[in-house]
Structures are given as C-alpha cells and as structure tokens.
N, C-alpha and C. Protein backbone atom coordinates (compact mmCIF):
# COMPACT_ATOMS: atom_id res chain seq x y z
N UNK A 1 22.27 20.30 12.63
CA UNK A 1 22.02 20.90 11.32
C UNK A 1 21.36 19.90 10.41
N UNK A 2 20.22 19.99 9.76
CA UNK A 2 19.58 19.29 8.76
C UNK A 2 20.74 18.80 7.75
N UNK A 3 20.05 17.61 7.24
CA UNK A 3 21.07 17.13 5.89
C UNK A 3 20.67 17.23 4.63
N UNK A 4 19.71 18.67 4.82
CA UNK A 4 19.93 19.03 3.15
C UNK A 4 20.64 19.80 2.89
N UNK A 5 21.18 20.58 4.02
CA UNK A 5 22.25 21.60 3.85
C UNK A 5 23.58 20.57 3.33
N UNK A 6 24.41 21.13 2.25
CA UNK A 6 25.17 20.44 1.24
C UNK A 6 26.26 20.50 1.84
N UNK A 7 27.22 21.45 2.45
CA UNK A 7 28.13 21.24 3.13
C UNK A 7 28.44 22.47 4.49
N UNK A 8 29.18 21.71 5.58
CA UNK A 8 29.90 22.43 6.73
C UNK A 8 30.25 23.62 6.43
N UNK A 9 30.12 24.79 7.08
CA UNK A 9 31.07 26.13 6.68
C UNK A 9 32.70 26.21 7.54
N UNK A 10 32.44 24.74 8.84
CA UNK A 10 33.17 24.90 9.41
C UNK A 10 34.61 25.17 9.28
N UNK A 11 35.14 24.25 7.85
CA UNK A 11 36.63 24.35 7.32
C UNK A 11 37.20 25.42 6.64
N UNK A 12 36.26 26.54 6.13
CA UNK A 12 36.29 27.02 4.75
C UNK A 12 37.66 27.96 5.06
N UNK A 13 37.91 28.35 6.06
CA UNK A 13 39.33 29.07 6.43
C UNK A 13 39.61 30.50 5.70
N UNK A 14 38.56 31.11 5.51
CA UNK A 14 38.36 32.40 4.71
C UNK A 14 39.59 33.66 5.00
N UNK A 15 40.31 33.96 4.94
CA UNK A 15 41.58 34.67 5.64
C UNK A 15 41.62 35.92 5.19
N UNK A 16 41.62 36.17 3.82
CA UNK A 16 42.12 37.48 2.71
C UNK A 16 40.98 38.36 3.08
N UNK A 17 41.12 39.58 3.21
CA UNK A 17 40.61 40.94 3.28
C UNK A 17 41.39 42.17 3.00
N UNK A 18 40.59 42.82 1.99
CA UNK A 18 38.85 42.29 1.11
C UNK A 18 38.88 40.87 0.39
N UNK A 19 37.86 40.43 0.37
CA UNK A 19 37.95 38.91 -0.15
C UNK A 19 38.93 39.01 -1.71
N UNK A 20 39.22 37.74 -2.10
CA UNK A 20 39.55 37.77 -3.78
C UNK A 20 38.66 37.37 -4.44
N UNK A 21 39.60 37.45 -5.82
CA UNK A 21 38.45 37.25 -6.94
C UNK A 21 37.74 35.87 -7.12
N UNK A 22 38.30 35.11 -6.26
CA UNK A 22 37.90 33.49 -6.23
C UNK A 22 36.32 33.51 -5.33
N UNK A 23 36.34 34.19 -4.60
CA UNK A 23 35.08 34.08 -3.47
C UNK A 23 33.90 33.64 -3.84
N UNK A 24 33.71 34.29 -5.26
CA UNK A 24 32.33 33.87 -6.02
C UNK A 24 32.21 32.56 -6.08
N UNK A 25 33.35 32.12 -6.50
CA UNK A 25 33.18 30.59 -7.22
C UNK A 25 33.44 29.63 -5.37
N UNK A 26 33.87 30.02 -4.89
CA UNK A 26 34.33 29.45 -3.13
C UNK A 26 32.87 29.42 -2.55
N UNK A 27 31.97 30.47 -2.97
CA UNK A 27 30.85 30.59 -2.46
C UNK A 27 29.49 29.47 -2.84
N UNK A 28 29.91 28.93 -3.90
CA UNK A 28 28.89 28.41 -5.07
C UNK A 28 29.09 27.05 -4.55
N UNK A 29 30.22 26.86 -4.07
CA UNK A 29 30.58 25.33 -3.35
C UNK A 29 29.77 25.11 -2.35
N UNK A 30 29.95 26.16 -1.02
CA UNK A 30 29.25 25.99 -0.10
C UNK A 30 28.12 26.94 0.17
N UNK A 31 27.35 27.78 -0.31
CA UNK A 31 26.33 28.50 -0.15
C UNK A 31 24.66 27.46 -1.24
N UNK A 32 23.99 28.25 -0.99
CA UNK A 32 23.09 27.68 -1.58
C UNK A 32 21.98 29.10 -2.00
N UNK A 33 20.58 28.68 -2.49
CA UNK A 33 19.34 28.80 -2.48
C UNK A 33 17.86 27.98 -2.03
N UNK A 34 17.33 28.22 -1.36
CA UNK A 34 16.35 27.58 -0.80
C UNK A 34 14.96 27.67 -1.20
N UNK A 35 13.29 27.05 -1.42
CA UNK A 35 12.50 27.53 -1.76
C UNK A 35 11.47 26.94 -0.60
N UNK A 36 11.21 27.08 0.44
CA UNK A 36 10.41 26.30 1.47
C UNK A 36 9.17 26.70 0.80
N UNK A 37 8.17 25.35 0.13
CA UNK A 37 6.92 25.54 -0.18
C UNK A 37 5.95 25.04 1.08
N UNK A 38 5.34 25.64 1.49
CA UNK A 38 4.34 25.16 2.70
C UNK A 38 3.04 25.05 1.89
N UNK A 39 2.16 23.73 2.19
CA UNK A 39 0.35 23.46 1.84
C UNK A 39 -0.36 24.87 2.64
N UNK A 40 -0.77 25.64 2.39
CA UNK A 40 -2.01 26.51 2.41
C UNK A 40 -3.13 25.77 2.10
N UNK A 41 -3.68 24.47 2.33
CA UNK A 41 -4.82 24.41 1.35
C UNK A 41 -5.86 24.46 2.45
N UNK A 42 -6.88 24.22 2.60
CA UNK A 42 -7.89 24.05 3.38
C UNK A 42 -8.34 23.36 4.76
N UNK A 43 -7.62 21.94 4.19
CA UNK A 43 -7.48 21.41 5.02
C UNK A 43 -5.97 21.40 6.49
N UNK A 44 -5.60 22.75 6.27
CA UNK A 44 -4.39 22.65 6.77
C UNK A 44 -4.84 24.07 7.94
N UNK A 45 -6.35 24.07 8.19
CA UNK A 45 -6.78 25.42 9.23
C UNK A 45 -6.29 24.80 10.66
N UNK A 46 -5.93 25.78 11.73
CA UNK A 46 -6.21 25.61 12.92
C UNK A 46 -4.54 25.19 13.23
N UNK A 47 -4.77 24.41 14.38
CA UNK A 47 -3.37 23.77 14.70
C UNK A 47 -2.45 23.23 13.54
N UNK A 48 -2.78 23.03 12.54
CA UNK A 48 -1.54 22.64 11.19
C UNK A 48 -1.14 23.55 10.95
N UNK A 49 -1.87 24.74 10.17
CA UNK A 49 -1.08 25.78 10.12
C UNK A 49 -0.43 26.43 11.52
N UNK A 50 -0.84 26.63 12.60
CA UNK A 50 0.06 26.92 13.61
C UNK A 50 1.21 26.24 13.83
N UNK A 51 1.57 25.18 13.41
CA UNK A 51 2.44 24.28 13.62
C UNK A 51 3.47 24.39 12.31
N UNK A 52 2.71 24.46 11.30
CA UNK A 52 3.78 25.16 10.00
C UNK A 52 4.35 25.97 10.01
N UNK A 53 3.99 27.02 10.71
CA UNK A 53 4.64 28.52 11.07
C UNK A 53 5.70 28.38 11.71
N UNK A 54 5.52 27.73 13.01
CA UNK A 54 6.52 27.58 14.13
C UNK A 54 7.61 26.63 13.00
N UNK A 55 7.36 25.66 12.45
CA UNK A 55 8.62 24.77 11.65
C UNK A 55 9.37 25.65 10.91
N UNK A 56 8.41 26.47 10.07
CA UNK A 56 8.97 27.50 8.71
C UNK A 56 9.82 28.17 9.25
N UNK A 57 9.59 28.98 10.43
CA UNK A 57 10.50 29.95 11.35
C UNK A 57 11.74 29.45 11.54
N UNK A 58 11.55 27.61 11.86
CA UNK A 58 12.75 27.69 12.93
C UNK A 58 14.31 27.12 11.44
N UNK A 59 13.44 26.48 10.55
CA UNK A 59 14.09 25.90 9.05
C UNK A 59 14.74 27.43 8.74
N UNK A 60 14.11 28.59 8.47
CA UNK A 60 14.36 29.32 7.71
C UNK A 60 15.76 29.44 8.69
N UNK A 61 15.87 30.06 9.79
CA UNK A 61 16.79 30.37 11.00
C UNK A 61 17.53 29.45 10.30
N UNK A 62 17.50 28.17 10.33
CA UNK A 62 18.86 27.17 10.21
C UNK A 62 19.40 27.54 8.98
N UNK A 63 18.26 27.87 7.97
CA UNK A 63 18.60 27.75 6.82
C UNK A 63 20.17 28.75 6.34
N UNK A 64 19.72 29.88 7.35
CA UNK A 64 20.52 31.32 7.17
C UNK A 64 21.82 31.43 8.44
N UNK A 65 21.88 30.14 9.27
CA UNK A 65 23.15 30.48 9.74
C UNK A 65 23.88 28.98 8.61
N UNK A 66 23.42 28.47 7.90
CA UNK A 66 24.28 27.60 7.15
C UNK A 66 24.23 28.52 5.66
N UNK A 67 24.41 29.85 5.46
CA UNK A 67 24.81 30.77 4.33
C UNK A 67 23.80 29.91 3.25
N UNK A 68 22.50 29.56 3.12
CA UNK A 68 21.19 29.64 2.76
C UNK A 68 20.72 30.36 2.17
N UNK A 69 19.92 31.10 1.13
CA UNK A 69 19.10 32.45 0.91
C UNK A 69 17.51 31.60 0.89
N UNK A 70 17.20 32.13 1.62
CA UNK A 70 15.80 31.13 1.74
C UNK A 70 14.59 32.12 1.22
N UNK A 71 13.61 31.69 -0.04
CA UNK A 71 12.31 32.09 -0.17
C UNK A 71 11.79 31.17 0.42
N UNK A 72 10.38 31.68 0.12
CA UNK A 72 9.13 31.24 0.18
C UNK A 72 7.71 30.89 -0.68
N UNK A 73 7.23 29.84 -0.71
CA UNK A 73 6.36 29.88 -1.53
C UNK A 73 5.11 29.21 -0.30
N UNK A 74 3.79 29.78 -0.51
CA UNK A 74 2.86 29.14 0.20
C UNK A 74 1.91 28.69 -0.89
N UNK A 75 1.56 27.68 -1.14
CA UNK A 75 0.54 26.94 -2.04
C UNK A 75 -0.56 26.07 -1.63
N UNK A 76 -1.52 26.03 -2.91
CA UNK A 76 -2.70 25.43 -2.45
C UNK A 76 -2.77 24.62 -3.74
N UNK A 77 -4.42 25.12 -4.27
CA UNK A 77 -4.70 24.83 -5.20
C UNK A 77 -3.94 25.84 -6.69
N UNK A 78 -3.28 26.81 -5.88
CA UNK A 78 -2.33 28.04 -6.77
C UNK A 78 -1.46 28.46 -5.90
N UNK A 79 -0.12 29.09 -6.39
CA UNK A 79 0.26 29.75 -5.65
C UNK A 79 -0.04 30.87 -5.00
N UNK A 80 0.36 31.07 -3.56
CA UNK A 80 -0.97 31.94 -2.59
C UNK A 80 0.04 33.28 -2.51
N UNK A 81 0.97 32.86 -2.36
CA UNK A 81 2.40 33.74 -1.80
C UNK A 81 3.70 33.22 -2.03
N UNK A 82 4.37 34.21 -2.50
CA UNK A 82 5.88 34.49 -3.30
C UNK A 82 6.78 35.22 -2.73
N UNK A 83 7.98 34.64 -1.82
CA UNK A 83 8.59 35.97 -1.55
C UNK A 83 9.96 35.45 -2.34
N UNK A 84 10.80 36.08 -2.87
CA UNK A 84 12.65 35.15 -3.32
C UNK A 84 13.45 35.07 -2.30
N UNK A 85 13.84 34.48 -2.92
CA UNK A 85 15.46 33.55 -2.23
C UNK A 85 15.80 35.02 -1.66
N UNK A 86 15.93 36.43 -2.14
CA UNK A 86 16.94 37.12 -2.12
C UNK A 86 16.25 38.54 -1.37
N UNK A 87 14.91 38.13 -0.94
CA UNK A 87 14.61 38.79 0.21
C UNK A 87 15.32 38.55 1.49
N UNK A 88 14.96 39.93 2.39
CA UNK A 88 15.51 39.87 3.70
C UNK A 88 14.94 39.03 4.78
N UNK A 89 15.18 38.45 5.65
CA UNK A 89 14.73 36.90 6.33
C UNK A 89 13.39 37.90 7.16
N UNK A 90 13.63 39.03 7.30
CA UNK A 90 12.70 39.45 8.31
C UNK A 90 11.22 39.39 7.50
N UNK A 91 11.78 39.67 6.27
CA UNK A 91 10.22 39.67 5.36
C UNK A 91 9.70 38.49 4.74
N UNK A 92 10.61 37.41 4.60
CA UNK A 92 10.66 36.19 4.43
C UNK A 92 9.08 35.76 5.33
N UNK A 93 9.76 35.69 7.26
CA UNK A 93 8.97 35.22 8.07
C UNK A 93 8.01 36.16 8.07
N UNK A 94 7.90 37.49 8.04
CA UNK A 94 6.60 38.09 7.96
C UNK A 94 5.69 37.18 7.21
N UNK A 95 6.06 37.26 5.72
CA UNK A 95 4.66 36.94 4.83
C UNK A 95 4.45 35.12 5.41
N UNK A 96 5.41 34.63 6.12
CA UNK A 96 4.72 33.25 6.62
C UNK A 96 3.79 33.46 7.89
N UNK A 97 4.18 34.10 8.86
CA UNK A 97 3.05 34.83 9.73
C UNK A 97 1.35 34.43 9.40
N UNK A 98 2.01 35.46 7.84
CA UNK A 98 0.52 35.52 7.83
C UNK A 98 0.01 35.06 6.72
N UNK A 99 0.10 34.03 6.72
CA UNK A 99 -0.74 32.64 5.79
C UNK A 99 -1.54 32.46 6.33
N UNK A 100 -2.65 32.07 5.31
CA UNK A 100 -4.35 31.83 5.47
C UNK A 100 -4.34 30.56 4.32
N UNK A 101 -5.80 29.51 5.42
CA UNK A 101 -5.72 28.75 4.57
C UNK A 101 -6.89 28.79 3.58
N UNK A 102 -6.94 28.47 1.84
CA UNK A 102 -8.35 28.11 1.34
C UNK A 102 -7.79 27.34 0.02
N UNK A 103 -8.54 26.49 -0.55
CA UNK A 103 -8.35 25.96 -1.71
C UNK A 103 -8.14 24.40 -1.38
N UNK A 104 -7.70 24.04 -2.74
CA UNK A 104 -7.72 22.59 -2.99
C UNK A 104 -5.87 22.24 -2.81
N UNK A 105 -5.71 20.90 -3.11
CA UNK A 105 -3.86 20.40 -3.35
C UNK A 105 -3.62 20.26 -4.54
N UNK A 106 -3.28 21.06 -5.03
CA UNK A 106 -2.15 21.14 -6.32
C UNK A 106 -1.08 21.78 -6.44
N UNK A 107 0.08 21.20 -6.28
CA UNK A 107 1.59 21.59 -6.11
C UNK A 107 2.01 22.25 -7.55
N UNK A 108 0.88 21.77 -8.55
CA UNK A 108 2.13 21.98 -10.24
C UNK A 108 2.34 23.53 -10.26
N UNK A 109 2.14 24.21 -9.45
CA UNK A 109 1.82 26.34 -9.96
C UNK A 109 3.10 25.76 -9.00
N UNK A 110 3.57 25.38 -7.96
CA UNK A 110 4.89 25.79 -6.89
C UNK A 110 5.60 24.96 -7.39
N UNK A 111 5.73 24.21 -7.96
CA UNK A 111 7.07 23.46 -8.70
C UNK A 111 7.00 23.75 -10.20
N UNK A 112 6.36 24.42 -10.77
CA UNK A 112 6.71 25.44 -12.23
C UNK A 112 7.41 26.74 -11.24
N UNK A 113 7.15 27.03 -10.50
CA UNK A 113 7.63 28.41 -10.17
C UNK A 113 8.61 27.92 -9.95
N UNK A 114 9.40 27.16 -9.10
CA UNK A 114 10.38 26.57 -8.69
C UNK A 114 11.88 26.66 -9.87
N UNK A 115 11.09 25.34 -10.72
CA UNK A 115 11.39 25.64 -12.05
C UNK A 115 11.95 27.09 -12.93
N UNK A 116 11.48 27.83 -12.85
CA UNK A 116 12.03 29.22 -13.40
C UNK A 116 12.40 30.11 -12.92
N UNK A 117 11.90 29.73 -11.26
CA UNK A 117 13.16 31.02 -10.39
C UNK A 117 14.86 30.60 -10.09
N UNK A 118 14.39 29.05 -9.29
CA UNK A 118 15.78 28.81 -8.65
C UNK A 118 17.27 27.94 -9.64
N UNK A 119 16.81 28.54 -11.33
CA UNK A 119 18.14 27.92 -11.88
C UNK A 119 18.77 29.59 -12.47
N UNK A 120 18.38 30.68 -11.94
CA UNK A 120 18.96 32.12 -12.29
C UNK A 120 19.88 32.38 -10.87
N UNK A 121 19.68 30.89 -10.22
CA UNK A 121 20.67 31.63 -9.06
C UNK A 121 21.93 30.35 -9.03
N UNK A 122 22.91 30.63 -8.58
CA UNK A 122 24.48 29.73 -8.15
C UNK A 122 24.45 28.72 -6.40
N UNK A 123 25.27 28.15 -6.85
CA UNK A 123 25.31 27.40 -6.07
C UNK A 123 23.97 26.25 -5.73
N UNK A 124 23.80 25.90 -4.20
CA UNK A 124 22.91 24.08 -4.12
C UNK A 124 21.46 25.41 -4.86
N UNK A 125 20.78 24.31 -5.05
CA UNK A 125 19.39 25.03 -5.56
C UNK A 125 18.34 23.70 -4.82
N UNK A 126 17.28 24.40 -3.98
CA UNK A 126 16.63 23.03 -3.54
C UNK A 126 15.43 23.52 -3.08
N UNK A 127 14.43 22.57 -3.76
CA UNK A 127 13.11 22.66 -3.23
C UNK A 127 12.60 22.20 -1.92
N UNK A 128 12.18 22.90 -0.97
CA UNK A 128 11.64 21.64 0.04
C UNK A 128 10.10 21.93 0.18
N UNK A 129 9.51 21.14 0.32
CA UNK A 129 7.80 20.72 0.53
C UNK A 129 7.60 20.01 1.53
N UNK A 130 6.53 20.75 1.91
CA UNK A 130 5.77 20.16 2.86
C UNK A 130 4.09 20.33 2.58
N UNK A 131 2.99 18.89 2.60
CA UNK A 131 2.23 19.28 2.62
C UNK A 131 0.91 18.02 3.45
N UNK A 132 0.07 18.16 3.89
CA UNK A 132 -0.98 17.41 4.62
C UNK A 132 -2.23 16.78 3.80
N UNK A 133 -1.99 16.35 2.35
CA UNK A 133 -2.79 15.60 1.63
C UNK A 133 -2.19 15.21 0.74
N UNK A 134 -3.00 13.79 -0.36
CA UNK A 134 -2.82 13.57 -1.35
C UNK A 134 -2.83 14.45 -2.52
N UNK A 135 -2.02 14.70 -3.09
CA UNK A 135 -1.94 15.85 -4.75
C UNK A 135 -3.23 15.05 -5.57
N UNK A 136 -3.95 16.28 -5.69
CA UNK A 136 -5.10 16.23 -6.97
C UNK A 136 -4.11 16.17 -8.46
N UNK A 137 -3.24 16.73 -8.53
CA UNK A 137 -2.62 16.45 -9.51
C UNK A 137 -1.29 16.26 -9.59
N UNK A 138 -1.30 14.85 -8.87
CA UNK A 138 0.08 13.95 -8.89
C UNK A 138 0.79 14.02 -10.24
N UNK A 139 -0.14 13.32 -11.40
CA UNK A 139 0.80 12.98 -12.51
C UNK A 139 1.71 14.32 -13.05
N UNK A 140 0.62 15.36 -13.11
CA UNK A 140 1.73 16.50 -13.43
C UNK A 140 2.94 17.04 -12.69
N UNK A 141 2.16 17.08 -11.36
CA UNK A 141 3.35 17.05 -10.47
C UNK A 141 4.75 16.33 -10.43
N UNK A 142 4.35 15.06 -10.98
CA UNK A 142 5.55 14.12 -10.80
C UNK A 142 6.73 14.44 -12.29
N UNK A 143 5.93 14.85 -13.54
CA UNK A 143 6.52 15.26 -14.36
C UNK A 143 7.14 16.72 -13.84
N UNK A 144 7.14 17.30 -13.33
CA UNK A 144 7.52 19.13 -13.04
C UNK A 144 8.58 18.21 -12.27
N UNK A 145 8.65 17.35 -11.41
CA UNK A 145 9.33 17.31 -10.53
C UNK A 145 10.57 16.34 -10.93
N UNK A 146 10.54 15.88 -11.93
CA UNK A 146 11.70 14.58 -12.97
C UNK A 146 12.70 15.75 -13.69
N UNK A 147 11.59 17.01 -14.43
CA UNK A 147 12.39 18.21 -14.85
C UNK A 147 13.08 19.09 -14.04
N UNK A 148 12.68 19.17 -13.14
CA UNK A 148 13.72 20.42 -11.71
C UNK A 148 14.75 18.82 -11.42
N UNK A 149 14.33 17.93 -11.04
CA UNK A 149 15.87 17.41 -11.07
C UNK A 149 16.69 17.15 -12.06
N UNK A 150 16.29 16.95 -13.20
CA UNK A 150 16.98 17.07 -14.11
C UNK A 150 17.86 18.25 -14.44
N UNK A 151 17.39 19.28 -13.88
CA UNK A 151 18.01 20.69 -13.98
C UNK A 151 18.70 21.00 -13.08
N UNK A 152 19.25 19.93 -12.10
CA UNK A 152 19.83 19.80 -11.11
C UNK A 152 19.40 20.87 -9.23
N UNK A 153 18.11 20.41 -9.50
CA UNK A 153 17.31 21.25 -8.28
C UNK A 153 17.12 19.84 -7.34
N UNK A 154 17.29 20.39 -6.00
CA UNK A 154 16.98 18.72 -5.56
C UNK A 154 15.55 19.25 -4.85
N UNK A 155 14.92 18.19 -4.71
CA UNK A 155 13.58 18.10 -4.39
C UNK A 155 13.25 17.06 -2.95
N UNK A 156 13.09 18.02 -1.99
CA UNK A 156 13.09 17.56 -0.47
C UNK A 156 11.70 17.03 0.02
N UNK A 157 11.01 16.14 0.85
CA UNK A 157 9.50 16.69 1.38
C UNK A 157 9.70 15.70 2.64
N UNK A 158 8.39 16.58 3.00
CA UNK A 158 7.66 15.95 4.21
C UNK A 158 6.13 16.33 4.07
N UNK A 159 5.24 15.16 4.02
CA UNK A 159 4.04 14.26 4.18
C UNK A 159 3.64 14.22 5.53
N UNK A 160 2.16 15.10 5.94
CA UNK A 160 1.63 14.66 7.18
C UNK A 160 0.61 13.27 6.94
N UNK A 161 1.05 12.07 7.44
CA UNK A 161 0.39 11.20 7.58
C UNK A 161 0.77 10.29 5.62
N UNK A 162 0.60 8.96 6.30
CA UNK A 162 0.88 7.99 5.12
C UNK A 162 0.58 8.22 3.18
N UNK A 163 -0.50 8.92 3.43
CA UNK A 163 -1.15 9.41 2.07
C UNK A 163 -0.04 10.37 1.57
N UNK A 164 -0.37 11.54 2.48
CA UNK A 164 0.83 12.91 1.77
C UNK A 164 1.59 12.59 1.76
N UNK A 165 2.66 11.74 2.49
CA UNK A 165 4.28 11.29 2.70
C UNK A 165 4.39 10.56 1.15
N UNK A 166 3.33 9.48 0.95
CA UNK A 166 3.61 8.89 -0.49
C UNK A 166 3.12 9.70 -1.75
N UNK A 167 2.78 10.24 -1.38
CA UNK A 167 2.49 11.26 -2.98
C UNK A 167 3.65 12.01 -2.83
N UNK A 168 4.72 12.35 -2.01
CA UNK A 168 5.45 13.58 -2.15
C UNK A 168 6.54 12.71 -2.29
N UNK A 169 6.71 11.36 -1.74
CA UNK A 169 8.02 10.90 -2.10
C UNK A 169 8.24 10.13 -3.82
N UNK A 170 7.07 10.50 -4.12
CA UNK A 170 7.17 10.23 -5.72
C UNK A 170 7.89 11.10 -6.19
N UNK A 171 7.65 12.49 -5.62
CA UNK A 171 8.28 13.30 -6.05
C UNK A 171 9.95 13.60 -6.06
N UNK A 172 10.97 13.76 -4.76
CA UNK A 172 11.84 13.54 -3.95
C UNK A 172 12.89 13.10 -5.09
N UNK A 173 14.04 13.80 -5.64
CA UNK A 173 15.05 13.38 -6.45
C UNK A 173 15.40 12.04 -6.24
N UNK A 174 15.12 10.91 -7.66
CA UNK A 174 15.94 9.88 -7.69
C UNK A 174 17.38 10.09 -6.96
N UNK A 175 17.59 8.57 -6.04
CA UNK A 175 18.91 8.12 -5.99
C UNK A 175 18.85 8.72 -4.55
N UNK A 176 18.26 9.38 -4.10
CA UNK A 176 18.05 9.70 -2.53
C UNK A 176 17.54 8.76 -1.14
N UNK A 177 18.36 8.57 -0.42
CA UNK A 177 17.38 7.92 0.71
C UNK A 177 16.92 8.80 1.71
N UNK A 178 16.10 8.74 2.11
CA UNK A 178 15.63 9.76 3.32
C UNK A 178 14.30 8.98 4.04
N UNK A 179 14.84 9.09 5.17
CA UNK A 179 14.00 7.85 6.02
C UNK A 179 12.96 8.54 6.99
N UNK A 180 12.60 9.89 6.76
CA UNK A 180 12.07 11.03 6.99
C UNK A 180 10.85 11.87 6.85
N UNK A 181 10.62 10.77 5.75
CA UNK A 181 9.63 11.73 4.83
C UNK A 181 7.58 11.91 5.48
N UNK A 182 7.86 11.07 6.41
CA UNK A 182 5.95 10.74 6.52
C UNK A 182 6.66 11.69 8.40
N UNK A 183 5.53 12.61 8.07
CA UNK A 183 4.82 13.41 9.67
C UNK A 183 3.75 12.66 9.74
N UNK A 184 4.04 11.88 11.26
CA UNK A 184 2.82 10.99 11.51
C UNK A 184 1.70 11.50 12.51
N UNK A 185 1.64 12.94 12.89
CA UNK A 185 0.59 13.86 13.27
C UNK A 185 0.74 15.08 13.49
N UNK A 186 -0.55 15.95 13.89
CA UNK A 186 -0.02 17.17 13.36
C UNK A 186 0.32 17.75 14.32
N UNK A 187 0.93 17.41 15.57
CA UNK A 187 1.55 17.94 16.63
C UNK A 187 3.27 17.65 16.17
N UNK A 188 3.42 16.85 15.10
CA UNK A 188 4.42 17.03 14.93
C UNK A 188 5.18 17.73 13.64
N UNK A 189 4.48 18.56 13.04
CA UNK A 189 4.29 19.03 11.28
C UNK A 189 5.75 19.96 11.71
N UNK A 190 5.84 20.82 12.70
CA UNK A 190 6.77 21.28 13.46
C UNK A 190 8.07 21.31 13.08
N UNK A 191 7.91 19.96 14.23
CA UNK A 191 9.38 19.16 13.88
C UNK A 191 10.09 19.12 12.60
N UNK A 192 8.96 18.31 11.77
CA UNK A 192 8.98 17.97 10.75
C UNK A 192 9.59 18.75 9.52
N UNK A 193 9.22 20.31 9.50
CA UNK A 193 8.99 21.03 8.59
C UNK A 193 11.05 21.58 9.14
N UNK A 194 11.10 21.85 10.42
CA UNK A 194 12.19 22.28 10.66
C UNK A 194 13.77 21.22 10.48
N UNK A 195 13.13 20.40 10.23
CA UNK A 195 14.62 19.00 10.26
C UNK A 195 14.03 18.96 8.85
N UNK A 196 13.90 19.74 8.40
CA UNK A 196 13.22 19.11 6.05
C UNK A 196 14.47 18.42 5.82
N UNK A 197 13.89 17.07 4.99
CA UNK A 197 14.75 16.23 4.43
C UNK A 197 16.53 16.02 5.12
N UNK A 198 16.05 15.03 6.51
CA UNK A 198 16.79 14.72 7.37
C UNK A 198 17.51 13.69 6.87
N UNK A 199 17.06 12.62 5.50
CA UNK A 199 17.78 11.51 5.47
C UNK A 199 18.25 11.81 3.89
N UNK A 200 17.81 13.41 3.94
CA UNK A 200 18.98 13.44 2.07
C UNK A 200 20.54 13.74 2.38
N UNK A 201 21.00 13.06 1.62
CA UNK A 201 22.45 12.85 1.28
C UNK A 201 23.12 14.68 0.46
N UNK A 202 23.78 14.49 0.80
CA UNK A 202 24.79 15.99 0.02
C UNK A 202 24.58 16.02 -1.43
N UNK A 203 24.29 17.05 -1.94
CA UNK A 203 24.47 16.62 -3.56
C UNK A 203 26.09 16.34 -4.33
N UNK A 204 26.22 15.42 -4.91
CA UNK A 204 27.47 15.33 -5.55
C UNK A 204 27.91 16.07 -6.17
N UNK A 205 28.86 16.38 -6.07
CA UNK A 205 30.09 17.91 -6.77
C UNK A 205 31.49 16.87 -7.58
C-alpha cells in the first residue's frame, strides 16, 4: 500500500449494526479524498501517456480499497478534464481512458481547482501530481501550493526525469521526506504514478 494513504483500515474493529452516530467522525480519521492530477501537455503523446493510464488505473484501484474517494484532474496548459472525488470509480477511469494530449505546462488552473474543491470535503484531503516537464509557471505554482498546505491539503508528486522531479518538489508540503519523487524514464511513469508519494509520512492528527 502507498504511503500517502494516512492510515491502516486494518484495526478499525467496526462491530455495531446499523452503524452509530460516531461513524462520521470514525470515518474522517481514516477515510480520505484524493485528486490524481495527470500532465496532458504535449509533450506527454505516445508511450507517456500510455504509461499514465496504466499508473492512474492501478493508484485509483489502491486508492479505493484503502476507503479513498478519488477524482481526477487532467492538465496542461488548463485544465483539460474534471471528474470529483465523489464520482463512481468506473467513470473516474473512463474519462482517464480517454485523455488526449495538447498544450503547454502550467499546473496553477489544477492546484486553484484543488484549492476550492478538496476543503468542502472531511477527512485526509491530498493532491497528487504527476507531470513530464519543467512548470512555465513555477512561481505561481509554488504560491497555490504554500496555500493548499496551509489549508491543510497535502501535496504529493512525481517528476519524469531530473527537471520535472525538481520543479514539483518545490511544490510537495513542507516537513515531508519522500525519496521518490524523480521518474527516471518513461517506461517507468507507471510505476511511478501508481506508488504516488512513496516516501510521504502520515499526516499528523
């Protein structure tokens, strides 16, 4: 199981049926929200995006047997595609299917969106990114991304190759180690995208 997922379901010892009135708040401990942003941009045609798909698929899967609600965002130079947290997983992976790539790298449209969807929901709230270039617009980016943690969103990535890995770990919530962050080709974006943020720590409760 990846280690951005915040905690085990293994202990939770759920017994009472119909649940009680506590469940909500039992839930908020260990459930979450998810926002997997994938690069759409241009440079991401052919085998990258084939290889994003297969990761997105297999993350989302993990995401939803660790009680997850996983959206989607696909971005470029704008956001391309939107599905929420609180869609059904089948339509989730549909609209990743079928991503097309065009445009430039600018993350600030998917981490403003980020920003105003995932603090209307309870429990972990967490961005993860993935993308295969340097951000045209780092500086803003890096400000969007100081405010979602501040708002207590944690902010995950993975970087194909040395360039993208360091523009995105600018991003990546202070106080985190994650030893994870650079995909060093694109036979492995895959992997990569499906183990998201392997060396983040639990968020503190």
């Amino acid at each position: 199981m990846s280690s951005w997922i915040r905690r085990d379901f293994g202990g939770i010892g759920l017994t009472q049926s119909p649940p009680g009135a506590y469940l909500p708040k039992l839930q908020e401990r260990y459930g979450g929200h998810v926002l997997l942003c994938i690069d759409v941009s241009s440079s991401m045609q052919g085998e990258r995006l084939a290889q994003a798909i297969a990761g997105g698929e297999r993350f989302l899967a993990e995401a939803e047997s660790a009680h997850y609600e996983s959206g989607l965002v696909l971005w470029s130079d704008a956001v391309r595609q939107y599905v929420p947290p609180e869609a059904r997983l089948d339509d989730v992976v549909s609209a990743l299917r079928k991503a097309e790539v065009r445009g430039g790298t600018l993350l600030s449209s998917a981490l403003q969106l980020g920003i105003e969807v995932l603090p209307k929901y309870s429990g972990d709230r967490v961005l993860c990114i993935f993308s295969d270039g340097a951000l045209a617009d780092h500086a803003k980016a890096r400000e969007l991304a100081r405010k979602a943690c501040s708002m207590g969103i944690r902010i995950v990535v993975r970087g194909l190759g040395p360039q993208a890995a360091a523009a995105l770990a600018d991003l990546a919530c202070p106080g985190v180690q994650d030893d994870d962050q650079q995909i060093d080709d694109a036979a492995g974006i895959a992997a990569g995208i499906a183990s998201m943020a392997t060396g983040l720590s639990a968020r503190r409760g």
